[in-house]
C-alpha atoms as a PDB file:
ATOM      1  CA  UNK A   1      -9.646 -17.086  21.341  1.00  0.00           C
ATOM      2  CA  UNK A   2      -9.612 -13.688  22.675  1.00  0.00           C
ATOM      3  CA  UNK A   3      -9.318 -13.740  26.733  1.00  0.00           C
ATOM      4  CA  UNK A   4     -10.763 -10.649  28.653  1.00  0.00           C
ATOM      5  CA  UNK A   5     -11.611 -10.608  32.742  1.00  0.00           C
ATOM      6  CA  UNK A   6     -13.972 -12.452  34.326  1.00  0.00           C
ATOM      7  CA  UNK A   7     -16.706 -11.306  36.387  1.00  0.00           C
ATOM      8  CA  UNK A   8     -16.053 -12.104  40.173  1.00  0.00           C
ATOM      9  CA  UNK A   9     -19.929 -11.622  41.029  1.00  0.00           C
ATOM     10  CA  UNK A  10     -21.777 -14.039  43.471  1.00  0.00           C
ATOM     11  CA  UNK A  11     -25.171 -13.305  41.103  1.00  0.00           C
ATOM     12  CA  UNK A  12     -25.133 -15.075  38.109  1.00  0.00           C
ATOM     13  CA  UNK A  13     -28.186 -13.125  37.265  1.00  0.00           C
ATOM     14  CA  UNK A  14     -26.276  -9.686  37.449  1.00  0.00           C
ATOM     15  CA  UNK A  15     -23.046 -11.410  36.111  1.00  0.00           C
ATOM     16  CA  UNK A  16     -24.462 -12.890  33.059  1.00  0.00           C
ATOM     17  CA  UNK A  17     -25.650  -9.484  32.023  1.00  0.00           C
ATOM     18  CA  UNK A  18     -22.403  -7.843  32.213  1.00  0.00           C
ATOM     19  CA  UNK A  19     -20.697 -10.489  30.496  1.00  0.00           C
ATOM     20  CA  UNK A  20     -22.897  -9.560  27.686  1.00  0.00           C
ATOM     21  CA  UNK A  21     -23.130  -5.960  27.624  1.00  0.00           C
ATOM     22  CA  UNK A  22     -19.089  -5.466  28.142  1.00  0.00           C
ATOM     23  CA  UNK A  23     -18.375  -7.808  25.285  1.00  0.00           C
ATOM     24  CA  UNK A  24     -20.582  -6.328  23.168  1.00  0.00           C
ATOM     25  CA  UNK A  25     -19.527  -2.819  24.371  1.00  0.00           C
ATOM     26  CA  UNK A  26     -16.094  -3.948  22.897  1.00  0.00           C
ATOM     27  CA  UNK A  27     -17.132  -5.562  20.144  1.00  0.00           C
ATOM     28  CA  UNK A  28     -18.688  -2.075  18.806  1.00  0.00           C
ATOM     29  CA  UNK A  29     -15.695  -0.184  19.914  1.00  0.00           C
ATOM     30  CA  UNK A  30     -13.004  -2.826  17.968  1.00  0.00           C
ATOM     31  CA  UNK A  31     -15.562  -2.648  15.044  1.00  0.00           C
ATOM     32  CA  UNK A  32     -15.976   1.185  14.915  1.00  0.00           C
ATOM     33  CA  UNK A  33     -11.798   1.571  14.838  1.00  0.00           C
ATOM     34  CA  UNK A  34     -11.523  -1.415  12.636  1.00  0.00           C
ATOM     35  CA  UNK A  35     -13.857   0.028  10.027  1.00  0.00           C
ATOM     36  CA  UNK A  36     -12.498   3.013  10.254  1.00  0.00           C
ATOM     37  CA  UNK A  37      -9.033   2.626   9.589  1.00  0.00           C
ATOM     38  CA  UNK A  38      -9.992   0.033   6.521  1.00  0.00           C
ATOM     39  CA  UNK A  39     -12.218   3.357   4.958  1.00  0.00           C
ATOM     40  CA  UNK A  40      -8.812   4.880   5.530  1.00  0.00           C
ATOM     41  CA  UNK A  41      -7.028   2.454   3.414  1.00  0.00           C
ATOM     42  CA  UNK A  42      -9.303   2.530   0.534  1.00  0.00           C
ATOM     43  CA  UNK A  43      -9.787   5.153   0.311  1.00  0.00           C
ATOM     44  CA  UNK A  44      -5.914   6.007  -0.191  1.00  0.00           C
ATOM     45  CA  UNK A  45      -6.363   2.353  -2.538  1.00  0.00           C
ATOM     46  CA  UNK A  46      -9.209   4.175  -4.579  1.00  0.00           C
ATOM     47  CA  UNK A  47      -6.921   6.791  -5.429  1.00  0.00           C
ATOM     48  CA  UNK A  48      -4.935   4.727  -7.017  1.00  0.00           C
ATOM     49  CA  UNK A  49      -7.411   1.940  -7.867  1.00  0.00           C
ATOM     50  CA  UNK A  50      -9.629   4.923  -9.981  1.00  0.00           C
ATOM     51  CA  UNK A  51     -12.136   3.123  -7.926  1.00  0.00           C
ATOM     52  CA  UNK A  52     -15.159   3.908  -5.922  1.00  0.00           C
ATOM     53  CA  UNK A  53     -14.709   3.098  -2.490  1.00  0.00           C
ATOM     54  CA  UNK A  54     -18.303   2.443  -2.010  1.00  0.00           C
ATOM     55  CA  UNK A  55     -17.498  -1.199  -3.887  1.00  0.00           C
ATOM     56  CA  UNK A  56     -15.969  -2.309  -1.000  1.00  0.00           C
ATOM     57  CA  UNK A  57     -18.591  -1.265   1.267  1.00  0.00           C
ATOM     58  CA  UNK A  58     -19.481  -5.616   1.293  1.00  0.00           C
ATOM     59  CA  UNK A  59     -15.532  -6.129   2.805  1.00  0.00           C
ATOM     60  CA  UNK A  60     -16.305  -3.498   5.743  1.00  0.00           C
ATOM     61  CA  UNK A  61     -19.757  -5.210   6.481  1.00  0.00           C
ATOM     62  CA  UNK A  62     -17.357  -8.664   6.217  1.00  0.00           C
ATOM     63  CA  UNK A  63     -15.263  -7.048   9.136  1.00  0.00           C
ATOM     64  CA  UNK A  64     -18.028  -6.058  11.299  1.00  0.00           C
ATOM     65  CA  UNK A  65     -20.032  -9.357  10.774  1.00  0.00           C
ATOM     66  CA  UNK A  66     -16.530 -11.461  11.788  1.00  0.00           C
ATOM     67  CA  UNK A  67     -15.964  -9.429  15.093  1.00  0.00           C
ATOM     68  CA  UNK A  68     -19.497  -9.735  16.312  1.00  0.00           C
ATOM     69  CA  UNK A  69     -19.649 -13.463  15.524  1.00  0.00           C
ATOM     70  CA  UNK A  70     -16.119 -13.711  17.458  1.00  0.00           C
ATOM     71  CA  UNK A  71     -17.882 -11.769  20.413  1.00  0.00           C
ATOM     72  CA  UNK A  72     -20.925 -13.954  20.585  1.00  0.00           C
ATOM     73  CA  UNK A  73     -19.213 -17.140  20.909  1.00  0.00           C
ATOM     74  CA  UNK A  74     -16.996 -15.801  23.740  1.00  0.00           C
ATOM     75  CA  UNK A  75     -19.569 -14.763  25.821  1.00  0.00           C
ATOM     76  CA  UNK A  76     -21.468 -18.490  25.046  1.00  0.00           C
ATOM     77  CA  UNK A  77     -18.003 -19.789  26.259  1.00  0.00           C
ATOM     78  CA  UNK A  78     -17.660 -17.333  29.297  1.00  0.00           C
ATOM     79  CA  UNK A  79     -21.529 -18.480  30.298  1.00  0.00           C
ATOM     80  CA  UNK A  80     -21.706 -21.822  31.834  1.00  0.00           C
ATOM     81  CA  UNK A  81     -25.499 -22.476  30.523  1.00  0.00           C
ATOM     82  CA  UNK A  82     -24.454 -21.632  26.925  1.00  0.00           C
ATOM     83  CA  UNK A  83     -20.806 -23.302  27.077  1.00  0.00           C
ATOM     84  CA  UNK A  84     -22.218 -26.496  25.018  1.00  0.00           C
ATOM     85  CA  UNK A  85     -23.704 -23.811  22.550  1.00  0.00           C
ATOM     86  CA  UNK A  86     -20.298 -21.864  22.548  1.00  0.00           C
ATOM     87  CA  UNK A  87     -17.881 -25.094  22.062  1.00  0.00           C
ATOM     88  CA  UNK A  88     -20.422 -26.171  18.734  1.00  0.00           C
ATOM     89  CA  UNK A  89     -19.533 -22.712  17.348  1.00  0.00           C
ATOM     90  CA  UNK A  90     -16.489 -23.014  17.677  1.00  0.00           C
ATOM     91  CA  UNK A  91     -16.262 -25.752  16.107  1.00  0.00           C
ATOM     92  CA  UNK A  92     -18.821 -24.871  13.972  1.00  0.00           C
ATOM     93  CA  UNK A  93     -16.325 -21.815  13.064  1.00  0.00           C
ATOM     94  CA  UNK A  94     -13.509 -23.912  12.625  1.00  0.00           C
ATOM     95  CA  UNK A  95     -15.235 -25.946   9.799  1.00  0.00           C
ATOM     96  CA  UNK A  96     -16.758 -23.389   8.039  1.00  0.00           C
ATOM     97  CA  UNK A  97     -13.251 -21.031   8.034  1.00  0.00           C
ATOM     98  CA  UNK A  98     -11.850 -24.548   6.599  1.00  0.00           C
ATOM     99  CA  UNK A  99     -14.274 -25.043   3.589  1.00  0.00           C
ATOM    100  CA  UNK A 100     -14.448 -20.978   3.435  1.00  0.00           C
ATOM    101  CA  UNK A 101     -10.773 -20.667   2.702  1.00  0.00           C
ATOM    102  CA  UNK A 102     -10.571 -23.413   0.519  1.00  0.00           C
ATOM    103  CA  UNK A 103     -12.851 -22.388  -1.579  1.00  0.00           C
ATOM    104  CA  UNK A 104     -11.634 -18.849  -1.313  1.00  0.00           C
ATOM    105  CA  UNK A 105      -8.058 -19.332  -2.770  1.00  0.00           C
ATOM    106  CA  UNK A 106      -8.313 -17.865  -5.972  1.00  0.00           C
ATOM    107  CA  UNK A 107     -10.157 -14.719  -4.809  1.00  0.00           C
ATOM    108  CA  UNK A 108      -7.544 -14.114  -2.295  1.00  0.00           C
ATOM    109  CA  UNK A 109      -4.595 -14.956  -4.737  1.00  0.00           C
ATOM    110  CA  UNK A 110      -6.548 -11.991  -7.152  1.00  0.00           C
ATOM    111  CA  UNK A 111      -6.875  -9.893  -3.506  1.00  0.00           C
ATOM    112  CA  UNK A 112      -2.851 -10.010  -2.829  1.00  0.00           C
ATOM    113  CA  UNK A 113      -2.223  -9.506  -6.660  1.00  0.00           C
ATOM    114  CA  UNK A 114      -4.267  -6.548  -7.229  1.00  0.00           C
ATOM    115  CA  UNK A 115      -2.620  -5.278  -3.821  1.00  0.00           C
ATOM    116  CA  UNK A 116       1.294  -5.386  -5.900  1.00  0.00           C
ATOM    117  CA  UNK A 117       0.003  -3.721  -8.484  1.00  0.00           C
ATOM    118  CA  UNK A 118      -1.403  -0.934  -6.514  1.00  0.00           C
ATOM    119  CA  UNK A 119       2.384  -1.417  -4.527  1.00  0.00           C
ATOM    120  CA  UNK A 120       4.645  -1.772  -7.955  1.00  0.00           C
ATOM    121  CA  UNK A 121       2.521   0.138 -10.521  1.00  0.00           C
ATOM    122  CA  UNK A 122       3.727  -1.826 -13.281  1.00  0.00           C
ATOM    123  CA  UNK A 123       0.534   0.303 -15.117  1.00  0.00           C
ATOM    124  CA  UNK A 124      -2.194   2.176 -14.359  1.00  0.00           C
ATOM    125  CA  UNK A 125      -5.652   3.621 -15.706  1.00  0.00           C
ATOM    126  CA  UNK A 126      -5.101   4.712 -19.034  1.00  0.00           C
ATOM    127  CA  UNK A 127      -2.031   3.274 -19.741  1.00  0.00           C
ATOM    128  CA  UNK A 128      -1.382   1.352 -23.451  1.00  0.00           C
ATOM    129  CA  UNK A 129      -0.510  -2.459 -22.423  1.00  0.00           C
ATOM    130  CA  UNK A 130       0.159  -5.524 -23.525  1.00  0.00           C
ATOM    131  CA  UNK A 131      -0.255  -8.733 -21.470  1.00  0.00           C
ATOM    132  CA  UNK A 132       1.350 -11.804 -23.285  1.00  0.00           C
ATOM    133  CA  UNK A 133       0.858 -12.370 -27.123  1.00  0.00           C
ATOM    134  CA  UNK A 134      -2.815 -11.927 -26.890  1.00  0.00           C
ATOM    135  CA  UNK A 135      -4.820  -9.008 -25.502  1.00  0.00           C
ATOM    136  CA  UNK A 136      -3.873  -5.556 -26.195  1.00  0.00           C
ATOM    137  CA  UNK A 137      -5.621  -1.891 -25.177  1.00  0.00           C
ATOM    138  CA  UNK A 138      -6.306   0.541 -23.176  1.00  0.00           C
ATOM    139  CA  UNK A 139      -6.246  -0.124 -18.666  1.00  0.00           C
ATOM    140  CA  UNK A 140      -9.907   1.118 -18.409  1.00  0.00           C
ATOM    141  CA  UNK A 141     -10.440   0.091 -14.603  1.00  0.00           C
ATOM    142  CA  UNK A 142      -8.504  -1.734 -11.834  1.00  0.00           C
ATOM    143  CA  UNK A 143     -10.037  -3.484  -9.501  1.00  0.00           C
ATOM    144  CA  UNK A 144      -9.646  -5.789  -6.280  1.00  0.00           C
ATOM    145  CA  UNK A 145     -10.071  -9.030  -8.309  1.00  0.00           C
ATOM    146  CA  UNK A 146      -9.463  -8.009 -12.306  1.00  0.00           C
ATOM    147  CA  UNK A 147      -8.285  -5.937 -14.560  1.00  0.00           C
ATOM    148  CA  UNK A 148     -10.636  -4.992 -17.237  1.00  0.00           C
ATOM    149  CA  UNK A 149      -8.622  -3.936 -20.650  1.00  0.00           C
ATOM    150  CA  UNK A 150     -10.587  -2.084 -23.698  1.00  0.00           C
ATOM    151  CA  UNK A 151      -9.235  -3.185 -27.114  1.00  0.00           C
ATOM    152  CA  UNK A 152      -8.981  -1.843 -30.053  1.00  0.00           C
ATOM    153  CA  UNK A 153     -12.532  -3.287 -31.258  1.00  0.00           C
ATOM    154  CA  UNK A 154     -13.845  -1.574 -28.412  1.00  0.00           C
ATOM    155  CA  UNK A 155     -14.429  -4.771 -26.208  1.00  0.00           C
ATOM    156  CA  UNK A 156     -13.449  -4.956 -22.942  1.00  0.00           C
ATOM    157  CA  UNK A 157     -11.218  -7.934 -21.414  1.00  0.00           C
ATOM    158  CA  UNK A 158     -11.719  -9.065 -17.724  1.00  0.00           C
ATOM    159  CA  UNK A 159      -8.377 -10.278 -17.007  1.00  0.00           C
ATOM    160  CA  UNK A 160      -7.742 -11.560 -12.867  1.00  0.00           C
ATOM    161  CA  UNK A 161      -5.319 -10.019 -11.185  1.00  0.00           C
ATOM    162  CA  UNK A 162      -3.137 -13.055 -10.320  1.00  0.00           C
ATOM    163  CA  UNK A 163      -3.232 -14.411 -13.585  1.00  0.00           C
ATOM    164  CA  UNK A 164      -2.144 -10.501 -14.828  1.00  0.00           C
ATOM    165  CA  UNK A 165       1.070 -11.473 -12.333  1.00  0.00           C
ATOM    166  CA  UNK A 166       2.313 -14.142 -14.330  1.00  0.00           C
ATOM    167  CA  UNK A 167       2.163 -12.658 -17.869  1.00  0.00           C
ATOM    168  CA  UNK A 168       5.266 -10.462 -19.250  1.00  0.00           C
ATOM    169  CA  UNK A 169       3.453  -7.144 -19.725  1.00  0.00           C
ATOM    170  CA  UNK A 170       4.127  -4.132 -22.280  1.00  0.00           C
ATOM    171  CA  UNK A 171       4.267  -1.147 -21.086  1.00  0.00           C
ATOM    172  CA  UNK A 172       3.710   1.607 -23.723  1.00  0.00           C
ATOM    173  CA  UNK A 173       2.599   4.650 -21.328  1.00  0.00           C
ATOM    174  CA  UNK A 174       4.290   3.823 -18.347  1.00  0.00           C
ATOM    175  CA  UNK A 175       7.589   6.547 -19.089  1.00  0.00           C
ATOM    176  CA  UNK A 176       7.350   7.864 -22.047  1.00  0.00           C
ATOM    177  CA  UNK A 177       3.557   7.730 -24.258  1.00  0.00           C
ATOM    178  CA  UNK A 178       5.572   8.544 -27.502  1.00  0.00           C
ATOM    179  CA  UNK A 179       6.039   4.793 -30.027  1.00  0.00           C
ATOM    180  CA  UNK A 180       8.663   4.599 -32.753  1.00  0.00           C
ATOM    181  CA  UNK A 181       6.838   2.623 -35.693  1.00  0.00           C
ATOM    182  CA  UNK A 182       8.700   0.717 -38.144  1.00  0.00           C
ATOM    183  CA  UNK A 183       7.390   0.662 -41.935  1.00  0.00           C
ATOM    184  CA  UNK A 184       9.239  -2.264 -43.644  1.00  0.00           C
ATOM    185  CA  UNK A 185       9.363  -2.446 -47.391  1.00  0.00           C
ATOM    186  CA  UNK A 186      10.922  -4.567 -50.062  1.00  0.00           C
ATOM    187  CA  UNK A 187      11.400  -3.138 -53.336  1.00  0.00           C
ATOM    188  CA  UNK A 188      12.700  -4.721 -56.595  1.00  0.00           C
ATOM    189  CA  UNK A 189      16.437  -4.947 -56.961  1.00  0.00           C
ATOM    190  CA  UNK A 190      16.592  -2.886 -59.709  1.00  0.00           C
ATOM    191  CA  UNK A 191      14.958   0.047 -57.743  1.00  0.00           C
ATOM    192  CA  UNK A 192      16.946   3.133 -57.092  1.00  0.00           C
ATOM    193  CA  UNK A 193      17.211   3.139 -53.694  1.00  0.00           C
ATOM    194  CA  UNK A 194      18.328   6.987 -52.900  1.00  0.00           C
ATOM    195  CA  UNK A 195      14.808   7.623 -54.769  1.00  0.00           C
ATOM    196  CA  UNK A 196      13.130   5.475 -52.628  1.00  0.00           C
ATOM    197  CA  UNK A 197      14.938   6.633 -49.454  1.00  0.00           C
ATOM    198  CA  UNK A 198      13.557  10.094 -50.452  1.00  0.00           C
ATOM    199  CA  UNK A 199      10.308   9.406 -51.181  1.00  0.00           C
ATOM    200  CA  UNK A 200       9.567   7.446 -47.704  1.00  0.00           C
ATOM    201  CA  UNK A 201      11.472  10.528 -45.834  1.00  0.00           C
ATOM    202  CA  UNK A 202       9.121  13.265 -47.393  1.00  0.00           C
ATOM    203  CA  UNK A 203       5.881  11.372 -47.280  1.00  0.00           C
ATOM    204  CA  UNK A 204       6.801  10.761 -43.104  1.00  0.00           C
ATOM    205  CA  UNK A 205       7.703  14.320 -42.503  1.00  0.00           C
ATOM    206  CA  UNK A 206       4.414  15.731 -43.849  1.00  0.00           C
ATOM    207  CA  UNK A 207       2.444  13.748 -42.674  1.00  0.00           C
ATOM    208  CA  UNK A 208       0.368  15.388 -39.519  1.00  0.00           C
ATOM    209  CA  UNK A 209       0.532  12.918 -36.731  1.00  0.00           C
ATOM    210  CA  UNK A 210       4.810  12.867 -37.733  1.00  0.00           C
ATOM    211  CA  UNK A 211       6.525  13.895 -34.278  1.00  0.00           C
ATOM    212  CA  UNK A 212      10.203  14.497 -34.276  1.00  0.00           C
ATOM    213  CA  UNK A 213      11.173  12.154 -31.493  1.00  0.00           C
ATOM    214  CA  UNK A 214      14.723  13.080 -31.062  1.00  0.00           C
ATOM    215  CA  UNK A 215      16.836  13.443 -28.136  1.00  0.00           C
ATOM    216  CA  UNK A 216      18.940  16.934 -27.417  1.00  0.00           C
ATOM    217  CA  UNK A 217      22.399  14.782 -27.880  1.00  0.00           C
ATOM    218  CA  UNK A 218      20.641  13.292 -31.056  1.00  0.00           C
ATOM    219  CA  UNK A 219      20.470  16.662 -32.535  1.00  0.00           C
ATOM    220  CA  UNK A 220      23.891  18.036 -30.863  1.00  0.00           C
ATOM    221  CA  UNK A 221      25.038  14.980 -32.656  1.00  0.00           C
ATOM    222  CA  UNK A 222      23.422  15.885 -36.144  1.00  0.00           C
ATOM    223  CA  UNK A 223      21.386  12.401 -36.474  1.00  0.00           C
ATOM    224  CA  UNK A 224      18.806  13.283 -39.215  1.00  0.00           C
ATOM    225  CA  UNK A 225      14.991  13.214 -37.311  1.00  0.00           C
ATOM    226  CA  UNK A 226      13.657  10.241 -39.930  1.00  0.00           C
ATOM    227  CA  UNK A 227      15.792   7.513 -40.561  1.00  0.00           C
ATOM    228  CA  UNK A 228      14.840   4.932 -43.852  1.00  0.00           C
ATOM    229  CA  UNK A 229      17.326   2.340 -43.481  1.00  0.00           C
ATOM    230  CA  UNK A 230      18.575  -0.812 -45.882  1.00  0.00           C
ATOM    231  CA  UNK A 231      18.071  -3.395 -43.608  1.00  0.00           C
ATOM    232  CA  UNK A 232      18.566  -6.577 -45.931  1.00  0.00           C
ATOM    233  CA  UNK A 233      19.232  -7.376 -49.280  1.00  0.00           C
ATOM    234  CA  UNK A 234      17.940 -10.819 -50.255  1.00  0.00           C
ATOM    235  CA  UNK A 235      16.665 -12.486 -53.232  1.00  0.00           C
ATOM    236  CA  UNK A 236      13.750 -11.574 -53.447  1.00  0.00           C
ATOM    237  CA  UNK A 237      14.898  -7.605 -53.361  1.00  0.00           C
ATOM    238  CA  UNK A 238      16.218  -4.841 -50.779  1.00  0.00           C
ATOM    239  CA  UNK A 239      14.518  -4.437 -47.806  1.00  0.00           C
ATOM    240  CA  UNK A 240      13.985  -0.946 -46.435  1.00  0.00           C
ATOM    241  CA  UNK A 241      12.931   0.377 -42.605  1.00  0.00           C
ATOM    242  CA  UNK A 242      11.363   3.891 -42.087  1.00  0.00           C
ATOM    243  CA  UNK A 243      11.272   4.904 -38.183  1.00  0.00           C
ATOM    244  CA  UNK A 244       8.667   7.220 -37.686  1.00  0.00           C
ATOM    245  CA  UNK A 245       7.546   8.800 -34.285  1.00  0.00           C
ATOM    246  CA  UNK A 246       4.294   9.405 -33.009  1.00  0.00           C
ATOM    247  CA  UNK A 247       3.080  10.928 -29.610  1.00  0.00           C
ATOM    248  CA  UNK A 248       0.901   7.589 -29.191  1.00  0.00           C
ATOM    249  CA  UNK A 249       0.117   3.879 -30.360  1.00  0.00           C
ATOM    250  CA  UNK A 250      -3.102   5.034 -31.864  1.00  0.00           C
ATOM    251  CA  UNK A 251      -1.766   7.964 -34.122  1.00  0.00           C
ATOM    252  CA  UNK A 252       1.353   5.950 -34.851  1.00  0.00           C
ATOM    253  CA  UNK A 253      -1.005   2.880 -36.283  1.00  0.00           C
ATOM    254  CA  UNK A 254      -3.177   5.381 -38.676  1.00  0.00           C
ATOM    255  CA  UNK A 255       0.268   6.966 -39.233  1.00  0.00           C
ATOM    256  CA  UNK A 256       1.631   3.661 -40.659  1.00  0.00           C
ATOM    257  CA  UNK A 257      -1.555   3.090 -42.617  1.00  0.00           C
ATOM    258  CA  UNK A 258      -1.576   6.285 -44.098  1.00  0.00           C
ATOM    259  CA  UNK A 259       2.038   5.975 -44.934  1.00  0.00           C
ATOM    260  CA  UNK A 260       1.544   2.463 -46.411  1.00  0.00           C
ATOM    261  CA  UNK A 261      -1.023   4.368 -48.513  1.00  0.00           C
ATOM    262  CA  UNK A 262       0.740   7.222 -50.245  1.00  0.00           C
ATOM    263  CA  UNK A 263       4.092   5.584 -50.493  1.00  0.00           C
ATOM    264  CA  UNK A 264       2.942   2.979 -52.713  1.00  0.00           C
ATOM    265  CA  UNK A 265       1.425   5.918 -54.712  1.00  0.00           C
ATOM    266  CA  UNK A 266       4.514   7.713 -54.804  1.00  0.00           C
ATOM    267  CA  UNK A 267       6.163   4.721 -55.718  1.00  0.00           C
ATOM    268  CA  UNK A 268       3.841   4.020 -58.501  1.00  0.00           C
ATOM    269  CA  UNK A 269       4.346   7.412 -60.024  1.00  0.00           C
ATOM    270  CA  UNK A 270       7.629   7.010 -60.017  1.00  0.00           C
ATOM    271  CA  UNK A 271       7.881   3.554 -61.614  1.00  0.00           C
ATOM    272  CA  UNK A 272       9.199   1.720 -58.378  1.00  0.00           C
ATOM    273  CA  UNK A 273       8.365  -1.590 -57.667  1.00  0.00           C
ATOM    274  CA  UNK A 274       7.730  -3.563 -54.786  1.00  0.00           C
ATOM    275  CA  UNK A 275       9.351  -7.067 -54.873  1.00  0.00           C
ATOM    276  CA  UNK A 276       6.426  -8.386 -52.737  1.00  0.00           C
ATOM    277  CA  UNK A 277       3.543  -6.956 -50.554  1.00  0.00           C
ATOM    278  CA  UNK A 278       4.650  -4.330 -47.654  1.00  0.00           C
ATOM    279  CA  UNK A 279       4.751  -5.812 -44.333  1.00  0.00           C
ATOM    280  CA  UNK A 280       4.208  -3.375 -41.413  1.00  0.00           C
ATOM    281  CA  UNK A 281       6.101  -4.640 -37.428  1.00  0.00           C
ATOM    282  CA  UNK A 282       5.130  -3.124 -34.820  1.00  0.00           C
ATOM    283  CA  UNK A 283       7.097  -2.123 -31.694  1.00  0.00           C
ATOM    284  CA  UNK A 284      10.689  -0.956 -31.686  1.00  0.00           C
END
């Protein structure tokens, strides 16, 4: 309980008044700085957040609401008359911060969580992610209490914040936007692979949303800027890997599709077969 000086005054009638007006007087003052200095914060948060501050307007009322309630049970407990009413809100208080804060838990656990985010930036708005094996898409707002995520059918996923802690995430925008996809296919055994090596390499390199993702000691070093790869030979033919780069996930998935697309007509042309349907993996 907060303690402040007590009123020395032989009339109760002039005391009592003072008692009221000075601890009220404060409570305004310690509300004004306290409100002031959380607009501060957000709006340094909102920044980040890509928020507007003026969703948090509810937290500031919160403060101001707490203080004067704080206040007006002091001054019941400075007052002799209203001492019985004081000591019932107190306890009152006590109680009701109890069952408040209980039932409060998981708001507060999405509260500190969206707070390391904002802290750690493991993304931000915009950013590509993953979160577990499940949801995928675009960071389209970050708030207090969720995350909301818009996928790639144009839904949006409302994800809390604490329960955004405990997932592995994927980070495709965080460094670097670029993505390397893989194009896996398995062609007959009989299949001339230099042929098919060629054909994979051309139809990547022409294709528009191609992007030549090498590093300055990658071409110091000569390393060719599309690499089609044997990867396995098995029995049920010779599996080959074509890395191509795109600036983003989204061009490097119509990329892939596109590639699927004229490489099987290349291959067709050219009498190459595939030992069983193309498989596409994403990721590195």
């Amino acid at each position: 309980m907060i303690v402040f000086f007590k009123f020395n005054l032989n009339n109760p009638y002039l005391e009592y008044p003072l008692i009221i007006v000075s601890a009220f007087f404060v409570a305004y003052i310690l509300s004004t700085i306290t409100r002031g200095v959380f607009a501060k914060l957000l709006n340094i948060a909102s920044e980040t957040l890509k928020v507007d501050v003026t969703k948090f307007n509810f937290i500031k009322n919160a403060i101001t609401f707490t203080i004067y309630v704080c206040f007006t049970i002091w001054v019941c407990a400075m007052i002799p008359p209203l001492k019985h009413i004081g000591d019932t809100l107190f306890a009152g208080a006590g109680i009701l911060a109890a069952i408040v804060g209980f039932a409060s838990q998981q708001a507060f656990s999405n509260i500190i969580s969206g707070i390391f985010i904002v802290i750690f930036k493991p993304f931000r708005v915009g950013d590509n992610i993953k979160i577990g094996l499940d949801v995928s898409g675009s960071v389209e707002d970050i708030t207090l209490r969720h995350v909301i995520i818009k996928n790639p059918e144009n839904r949006r996923v409302i994800i809390p914040n604490s329960l955004i802690s405990s997932q592995t995430i994927i980070n495709s925008s965080i460094v670097d936007e670029r993505v390397c996809g893989q194009i896996e296919l398995i062609v007959d055994h009989h299949t001339n692979i230099d042929v098919a090596i060629q054909i994979i390499t051309e139809e990547i390199r022409k294709h528009h949303n191609f992007l030549d993702g090498r590093s300055e000691d990658d071409i110091e070093e000569n390393i060719p800027e599309i690499r089609v790869l044997v990867v396995e030979i098995n029995p049920v033919g010779v599996q080959l890997r074509g890395y191509a780069w795109a600036e983003d996930g989204g061009k490097s998935f119509f990329m892939k599709t596109d590639l699927l697309k004229s490489i099987k007509e290349r291959f067709d042309t050219t009498g190459i077969i595939f030992a069983q349907m193309p498989k596409i993996t994403f990721g590195k």
